[in-house]
C-alpha atoms as a PDB file:
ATOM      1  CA  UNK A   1      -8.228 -38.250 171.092  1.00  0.00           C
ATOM      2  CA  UNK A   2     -11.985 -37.366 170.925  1.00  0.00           C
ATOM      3  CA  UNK A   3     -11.251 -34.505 173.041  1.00  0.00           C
ATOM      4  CA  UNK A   4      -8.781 -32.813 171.465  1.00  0.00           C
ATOM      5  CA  UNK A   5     -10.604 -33.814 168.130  1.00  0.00           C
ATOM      6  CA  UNK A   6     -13.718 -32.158 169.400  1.00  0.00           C
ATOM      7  CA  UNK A   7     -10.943 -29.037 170.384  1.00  0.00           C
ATOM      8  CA  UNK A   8     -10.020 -29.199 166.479  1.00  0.00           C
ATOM      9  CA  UNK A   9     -13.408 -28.555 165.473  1.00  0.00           C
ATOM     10  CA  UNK A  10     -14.138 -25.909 167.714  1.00  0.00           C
ATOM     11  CA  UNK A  11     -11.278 -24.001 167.326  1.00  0.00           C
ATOM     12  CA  UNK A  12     -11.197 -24.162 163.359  1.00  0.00           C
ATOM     13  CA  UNK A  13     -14.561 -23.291 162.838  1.00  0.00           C
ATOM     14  CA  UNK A  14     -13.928 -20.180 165.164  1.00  0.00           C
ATOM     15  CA  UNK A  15     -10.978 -18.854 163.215  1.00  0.00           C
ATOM     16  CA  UNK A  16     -13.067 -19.576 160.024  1.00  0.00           C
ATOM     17  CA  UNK A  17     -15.489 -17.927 161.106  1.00  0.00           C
ATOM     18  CA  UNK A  18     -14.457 -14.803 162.100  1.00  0.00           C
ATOM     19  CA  UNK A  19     -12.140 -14.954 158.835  1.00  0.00           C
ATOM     20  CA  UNK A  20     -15.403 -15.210 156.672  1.00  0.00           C
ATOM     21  CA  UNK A  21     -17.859 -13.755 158.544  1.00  0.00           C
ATOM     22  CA  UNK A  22     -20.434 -17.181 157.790  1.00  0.00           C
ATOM     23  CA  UNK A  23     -22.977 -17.962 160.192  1.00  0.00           C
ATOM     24  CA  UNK A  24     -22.649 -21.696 160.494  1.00  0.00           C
ATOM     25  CA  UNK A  25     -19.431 -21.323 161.748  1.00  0.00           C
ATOM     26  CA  UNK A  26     -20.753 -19.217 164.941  1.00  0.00           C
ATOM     27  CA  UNK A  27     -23.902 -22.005 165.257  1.00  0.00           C
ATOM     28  CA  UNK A  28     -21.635 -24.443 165.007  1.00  0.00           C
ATOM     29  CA  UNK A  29     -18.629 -23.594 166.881  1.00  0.00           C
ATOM     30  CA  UNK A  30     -21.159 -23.128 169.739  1.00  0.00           C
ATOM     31  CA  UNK A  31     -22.547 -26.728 169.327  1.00  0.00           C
ATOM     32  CA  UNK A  32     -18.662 -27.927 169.211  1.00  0.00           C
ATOM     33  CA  UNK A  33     -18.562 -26.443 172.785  1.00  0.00           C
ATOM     34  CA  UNK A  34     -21.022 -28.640 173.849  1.00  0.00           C
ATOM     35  CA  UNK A  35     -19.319 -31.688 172.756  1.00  0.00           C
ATOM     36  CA  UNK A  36     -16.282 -30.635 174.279  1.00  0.00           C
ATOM     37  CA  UNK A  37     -18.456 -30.587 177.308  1.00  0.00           C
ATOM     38  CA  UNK A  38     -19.686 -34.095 176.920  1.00  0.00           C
ATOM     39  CA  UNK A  39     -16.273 -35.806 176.182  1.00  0.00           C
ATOM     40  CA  UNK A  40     -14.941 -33.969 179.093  1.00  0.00           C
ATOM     41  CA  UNK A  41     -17.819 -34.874 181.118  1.00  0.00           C
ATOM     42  CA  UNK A  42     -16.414 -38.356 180.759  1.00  0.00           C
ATOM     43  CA  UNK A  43     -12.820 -37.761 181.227  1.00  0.00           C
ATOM     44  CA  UNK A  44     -13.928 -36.345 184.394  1.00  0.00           C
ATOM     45  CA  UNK A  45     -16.306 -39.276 185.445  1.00  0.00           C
ATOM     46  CA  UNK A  46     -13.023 -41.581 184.502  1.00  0.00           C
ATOM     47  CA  UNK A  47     -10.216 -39.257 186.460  1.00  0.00           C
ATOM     48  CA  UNK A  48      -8.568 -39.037 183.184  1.00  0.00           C
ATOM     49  CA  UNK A  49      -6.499 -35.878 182.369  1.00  0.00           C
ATOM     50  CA  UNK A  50      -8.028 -33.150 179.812  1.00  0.00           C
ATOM     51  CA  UNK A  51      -4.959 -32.874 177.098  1.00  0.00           C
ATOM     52  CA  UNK A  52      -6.527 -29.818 176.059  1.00  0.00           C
ATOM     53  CA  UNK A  53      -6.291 -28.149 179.492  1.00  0.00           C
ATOM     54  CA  UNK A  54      -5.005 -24.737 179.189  1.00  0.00           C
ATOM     55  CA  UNK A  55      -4.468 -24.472 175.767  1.00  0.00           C
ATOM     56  CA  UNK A  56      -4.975 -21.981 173.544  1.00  0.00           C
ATOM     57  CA  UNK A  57      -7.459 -21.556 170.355  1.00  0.00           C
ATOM     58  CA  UNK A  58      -5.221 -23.517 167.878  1.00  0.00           C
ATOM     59  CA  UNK A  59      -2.901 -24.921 169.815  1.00  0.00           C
ATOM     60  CA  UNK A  60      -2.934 -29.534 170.787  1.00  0.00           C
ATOM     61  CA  UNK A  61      -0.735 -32.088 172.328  1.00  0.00           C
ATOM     62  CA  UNK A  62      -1.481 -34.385 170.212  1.00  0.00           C
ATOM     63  CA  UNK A  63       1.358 -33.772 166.877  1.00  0.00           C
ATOM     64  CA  UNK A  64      -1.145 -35.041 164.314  1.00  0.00           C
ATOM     65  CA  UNK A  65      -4.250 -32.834 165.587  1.00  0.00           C
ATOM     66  CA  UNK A  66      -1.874 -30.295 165.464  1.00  0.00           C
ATOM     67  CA  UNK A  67      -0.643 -30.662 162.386  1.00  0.00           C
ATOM     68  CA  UNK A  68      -4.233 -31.392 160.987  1.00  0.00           C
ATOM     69  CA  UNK A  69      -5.811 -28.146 162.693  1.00  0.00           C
ATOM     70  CA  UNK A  70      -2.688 -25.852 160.743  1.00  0.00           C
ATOM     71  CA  UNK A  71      -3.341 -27.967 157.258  1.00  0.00           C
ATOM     72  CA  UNK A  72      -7.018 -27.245 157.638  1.00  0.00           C
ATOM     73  CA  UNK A  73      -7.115 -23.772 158.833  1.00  0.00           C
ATOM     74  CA  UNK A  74      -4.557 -23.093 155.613  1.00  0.00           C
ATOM     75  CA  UNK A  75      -7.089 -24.622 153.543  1.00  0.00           C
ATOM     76  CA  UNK A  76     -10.312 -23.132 154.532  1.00  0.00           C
ATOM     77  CA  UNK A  77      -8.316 -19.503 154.279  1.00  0.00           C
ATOM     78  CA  UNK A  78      -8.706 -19.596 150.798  1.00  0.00           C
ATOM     79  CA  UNK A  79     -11.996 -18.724 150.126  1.00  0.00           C
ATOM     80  CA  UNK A  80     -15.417 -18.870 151.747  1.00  0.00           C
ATOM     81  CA  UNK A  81     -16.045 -22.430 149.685  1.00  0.00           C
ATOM     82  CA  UNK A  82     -12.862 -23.905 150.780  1.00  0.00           C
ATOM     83  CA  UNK A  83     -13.927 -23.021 154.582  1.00  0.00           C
ATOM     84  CA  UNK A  84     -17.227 -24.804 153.729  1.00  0.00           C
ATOM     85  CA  UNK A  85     -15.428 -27.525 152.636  1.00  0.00           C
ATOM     86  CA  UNK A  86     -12.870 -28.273 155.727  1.00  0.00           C
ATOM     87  CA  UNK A  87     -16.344 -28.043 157.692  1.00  0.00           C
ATOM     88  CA  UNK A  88     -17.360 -30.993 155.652  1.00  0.00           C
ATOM     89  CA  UNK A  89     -14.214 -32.728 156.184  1.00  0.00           C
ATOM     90  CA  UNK A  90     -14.151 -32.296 159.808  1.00  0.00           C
ATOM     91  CA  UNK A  91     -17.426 -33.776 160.399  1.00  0.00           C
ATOM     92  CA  UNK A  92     -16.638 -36.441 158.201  1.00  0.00           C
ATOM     93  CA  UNK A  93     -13.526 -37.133 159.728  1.00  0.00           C
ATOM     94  CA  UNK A  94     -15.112 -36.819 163.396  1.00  0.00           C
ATOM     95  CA  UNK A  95     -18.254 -39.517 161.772  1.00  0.00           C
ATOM     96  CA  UNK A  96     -14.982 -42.104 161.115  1.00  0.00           C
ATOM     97  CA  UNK A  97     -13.935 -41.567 164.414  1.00  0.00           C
ATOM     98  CA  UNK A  98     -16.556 -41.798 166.326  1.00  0.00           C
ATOM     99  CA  UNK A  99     -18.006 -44.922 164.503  1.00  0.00           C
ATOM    100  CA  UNK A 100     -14.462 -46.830 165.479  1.00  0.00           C
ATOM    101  CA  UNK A 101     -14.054 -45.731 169.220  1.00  0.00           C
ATOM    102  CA  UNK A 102     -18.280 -46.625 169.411  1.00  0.00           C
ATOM    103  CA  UNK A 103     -17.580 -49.692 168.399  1.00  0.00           C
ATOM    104  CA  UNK A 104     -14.360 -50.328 170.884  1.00  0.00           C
ATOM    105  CA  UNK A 105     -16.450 -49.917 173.883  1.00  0.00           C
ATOM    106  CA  UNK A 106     -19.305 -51.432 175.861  1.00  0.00           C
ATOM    107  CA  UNK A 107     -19.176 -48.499 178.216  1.00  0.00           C
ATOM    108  CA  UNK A 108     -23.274 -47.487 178.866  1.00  0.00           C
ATOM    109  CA  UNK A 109     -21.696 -44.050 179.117  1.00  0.00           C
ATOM    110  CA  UNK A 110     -19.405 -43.408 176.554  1.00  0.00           C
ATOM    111  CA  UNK A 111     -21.778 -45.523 174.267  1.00  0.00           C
ATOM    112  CA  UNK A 112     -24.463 -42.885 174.770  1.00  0.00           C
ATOM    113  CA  UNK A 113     -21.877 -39.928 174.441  1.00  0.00           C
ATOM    114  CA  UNK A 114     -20.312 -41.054 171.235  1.00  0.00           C
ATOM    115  CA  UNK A 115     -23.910 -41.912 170.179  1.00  0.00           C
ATOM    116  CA  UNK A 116     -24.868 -38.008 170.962  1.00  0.00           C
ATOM    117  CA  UNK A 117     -21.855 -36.772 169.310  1.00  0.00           C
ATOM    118  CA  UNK A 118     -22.663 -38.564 166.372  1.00  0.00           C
ATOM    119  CA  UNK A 119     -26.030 -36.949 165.579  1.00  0.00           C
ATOM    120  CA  UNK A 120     -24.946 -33.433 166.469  1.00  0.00           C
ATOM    121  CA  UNK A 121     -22.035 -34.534 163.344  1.00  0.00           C
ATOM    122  CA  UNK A 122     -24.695 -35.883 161.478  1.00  0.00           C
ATOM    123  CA  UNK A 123     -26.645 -32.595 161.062  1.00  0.00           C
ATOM    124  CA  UNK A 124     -23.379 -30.579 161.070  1.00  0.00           C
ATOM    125  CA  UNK A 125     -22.361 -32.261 157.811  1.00  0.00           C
ATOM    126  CA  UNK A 126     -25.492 -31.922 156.559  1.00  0.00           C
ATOM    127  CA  UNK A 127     -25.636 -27.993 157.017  1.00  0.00           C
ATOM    128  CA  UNK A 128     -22.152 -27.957 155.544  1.00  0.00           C
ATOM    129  CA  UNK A 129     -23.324 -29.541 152.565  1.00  0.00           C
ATOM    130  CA  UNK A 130     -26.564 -27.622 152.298  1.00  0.00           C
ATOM    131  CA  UNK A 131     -24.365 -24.253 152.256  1.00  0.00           C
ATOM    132  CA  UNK A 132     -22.022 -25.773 149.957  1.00  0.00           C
ATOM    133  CA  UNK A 133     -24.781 -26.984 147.261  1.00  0.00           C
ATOM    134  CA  UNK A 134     -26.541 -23.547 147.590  1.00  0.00           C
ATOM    135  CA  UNK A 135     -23.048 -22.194 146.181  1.00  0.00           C
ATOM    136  CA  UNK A 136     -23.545 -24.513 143.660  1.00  0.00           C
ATOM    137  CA  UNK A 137     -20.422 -26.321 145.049  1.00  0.00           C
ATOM    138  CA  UNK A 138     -19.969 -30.076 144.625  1.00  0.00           C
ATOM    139  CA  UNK A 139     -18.626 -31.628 147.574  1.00  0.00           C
ATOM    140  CA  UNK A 140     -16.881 -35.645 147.726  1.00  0.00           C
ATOM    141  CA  UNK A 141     -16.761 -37.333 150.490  1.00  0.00           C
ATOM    142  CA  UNK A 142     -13.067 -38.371 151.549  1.00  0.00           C
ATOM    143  CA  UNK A 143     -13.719 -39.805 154.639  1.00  0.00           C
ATOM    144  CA  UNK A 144     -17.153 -41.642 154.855  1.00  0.00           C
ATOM    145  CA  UNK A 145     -18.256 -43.814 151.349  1.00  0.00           C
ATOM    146  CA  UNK A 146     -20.350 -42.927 149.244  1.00  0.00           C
ATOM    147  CA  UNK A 147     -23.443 -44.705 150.397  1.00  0.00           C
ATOM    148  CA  UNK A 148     -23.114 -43.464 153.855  1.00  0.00           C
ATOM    149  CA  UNK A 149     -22.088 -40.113 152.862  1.00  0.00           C
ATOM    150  CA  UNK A 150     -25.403 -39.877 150.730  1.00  0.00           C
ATOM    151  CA  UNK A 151     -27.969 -41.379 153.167  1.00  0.00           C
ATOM    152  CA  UNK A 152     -26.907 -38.629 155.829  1.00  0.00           C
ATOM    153  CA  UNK A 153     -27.338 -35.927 153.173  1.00  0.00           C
ATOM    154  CA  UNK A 154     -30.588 -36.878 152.039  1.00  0.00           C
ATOM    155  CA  UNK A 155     -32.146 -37.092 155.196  1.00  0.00           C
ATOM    156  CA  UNK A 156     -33.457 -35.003 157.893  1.00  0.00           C
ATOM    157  CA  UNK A 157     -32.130 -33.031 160.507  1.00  0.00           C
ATOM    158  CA  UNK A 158     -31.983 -35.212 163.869  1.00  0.00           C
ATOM    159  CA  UNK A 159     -33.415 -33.724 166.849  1.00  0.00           C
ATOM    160  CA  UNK A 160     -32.601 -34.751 170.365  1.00  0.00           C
ATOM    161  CA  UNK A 161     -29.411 -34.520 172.780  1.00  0.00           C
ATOM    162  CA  UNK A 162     -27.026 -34.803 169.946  1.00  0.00           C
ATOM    163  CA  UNK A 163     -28.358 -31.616 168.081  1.00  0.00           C
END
C-alpha cells in the first residue's frame, strides 16, 4: 500500500505540476522519488513484489489508489489553489497512513523508514500550507485533527533523512 501510495503522490504532483507550472510540485515530486526509493528499498530487503513495477505515470493496481489518483488529479485541475489543496490532502492522507502501519510493526527497519517518511510529509504539508496561506487560502484539515494538523503547521521545518 505505502508503495503505491508513495506512487500516488509522485505521480499527481507531476501532472500538477506541469499543468500549473508551481514550483513545489517539481521540489516535491523529486522528494516523492525518494520515498518511493525507501519503501522499495524494503520491499526489496523483504523479497516482496513492487505493485507499481512497470507502470505508468497515473496508472495502480490497487482499485482505490486508482480511483483516488483520477478523483484528485480532477480536483487539483481546477485551479492553481485547488492543486495546492490535493497537495495538502495527500500529505495528510499519507501522515494517517503512515501513523497506522508505524504503529503495526516492530520491524527496526520499517520503523525507521516510516519514521523518515513521516518527516519528509511533515514539511511537505507544511510547504503546502505555507503556499496556500500566502494565497490567502484557508485550508481544513480532513484527514489529521485539528490539534495535530496545527502543531505541524506551526512548527519548523525538520531536517534530517526524512527531508
Amino acid at each position: 500500500w505505502m508503495r503505491e501510495e508513495e506512487q500516488l503522490a509522485h505521480d499527481v504532483y507531476v501532472v500538477l505540476g506541469d499543468q500549473w507550472d508551481l514550483r513545489i510540485f517539481d521540489n516535491i515530486s523529486g522528494a516523492e522519488t525518494a520515498h518511493i526509493d525507501a519503501v522499495s528499498g524494503l520491499l526489496d530487503l523483504y523479497g516482496l513484489d513492487d505493485p507499481a513495477a512497470g507502470n505508468d505515470l497515473g496508472t495502480f493496481t490497487d482499485p482505490t489508489l486508482q480511483r483516488l489518483y483520477d478523483q484528485l488529479v480532477a480536483d487539483g485541475s481546477r485551479s492553481p489553489e485547488a492543486a495546492l489543496e490535493v497537495g495538502a490532502f495527500i500529505e495528510e492522507l499519507d501522515l494517517v497512513d503512515l501513523a497506522a502501519r508505524s504503529a503495526a510493526t516492530d520491524t527496526p527497519e520499517i520503523s525507521a523508514v516510516y519514521a523518515n517518511l513521516e518527516q519528509g510529509s511533515r514539511n511537505h504539508l507544511r510547504a503546502f500550507f505555507s503556499q496556500l496561506e500566502s494565497r490567502e487560502i484557508t485550508y481544513t484539515p480532513t484527514q489529521l485533527d485539528a490539534a495535530t494538523f496545527d502543531a505541524i503547521v506551526s512548527s519548523d521545518m525538520e531536517r534530517g533523512p526524512g527531508s
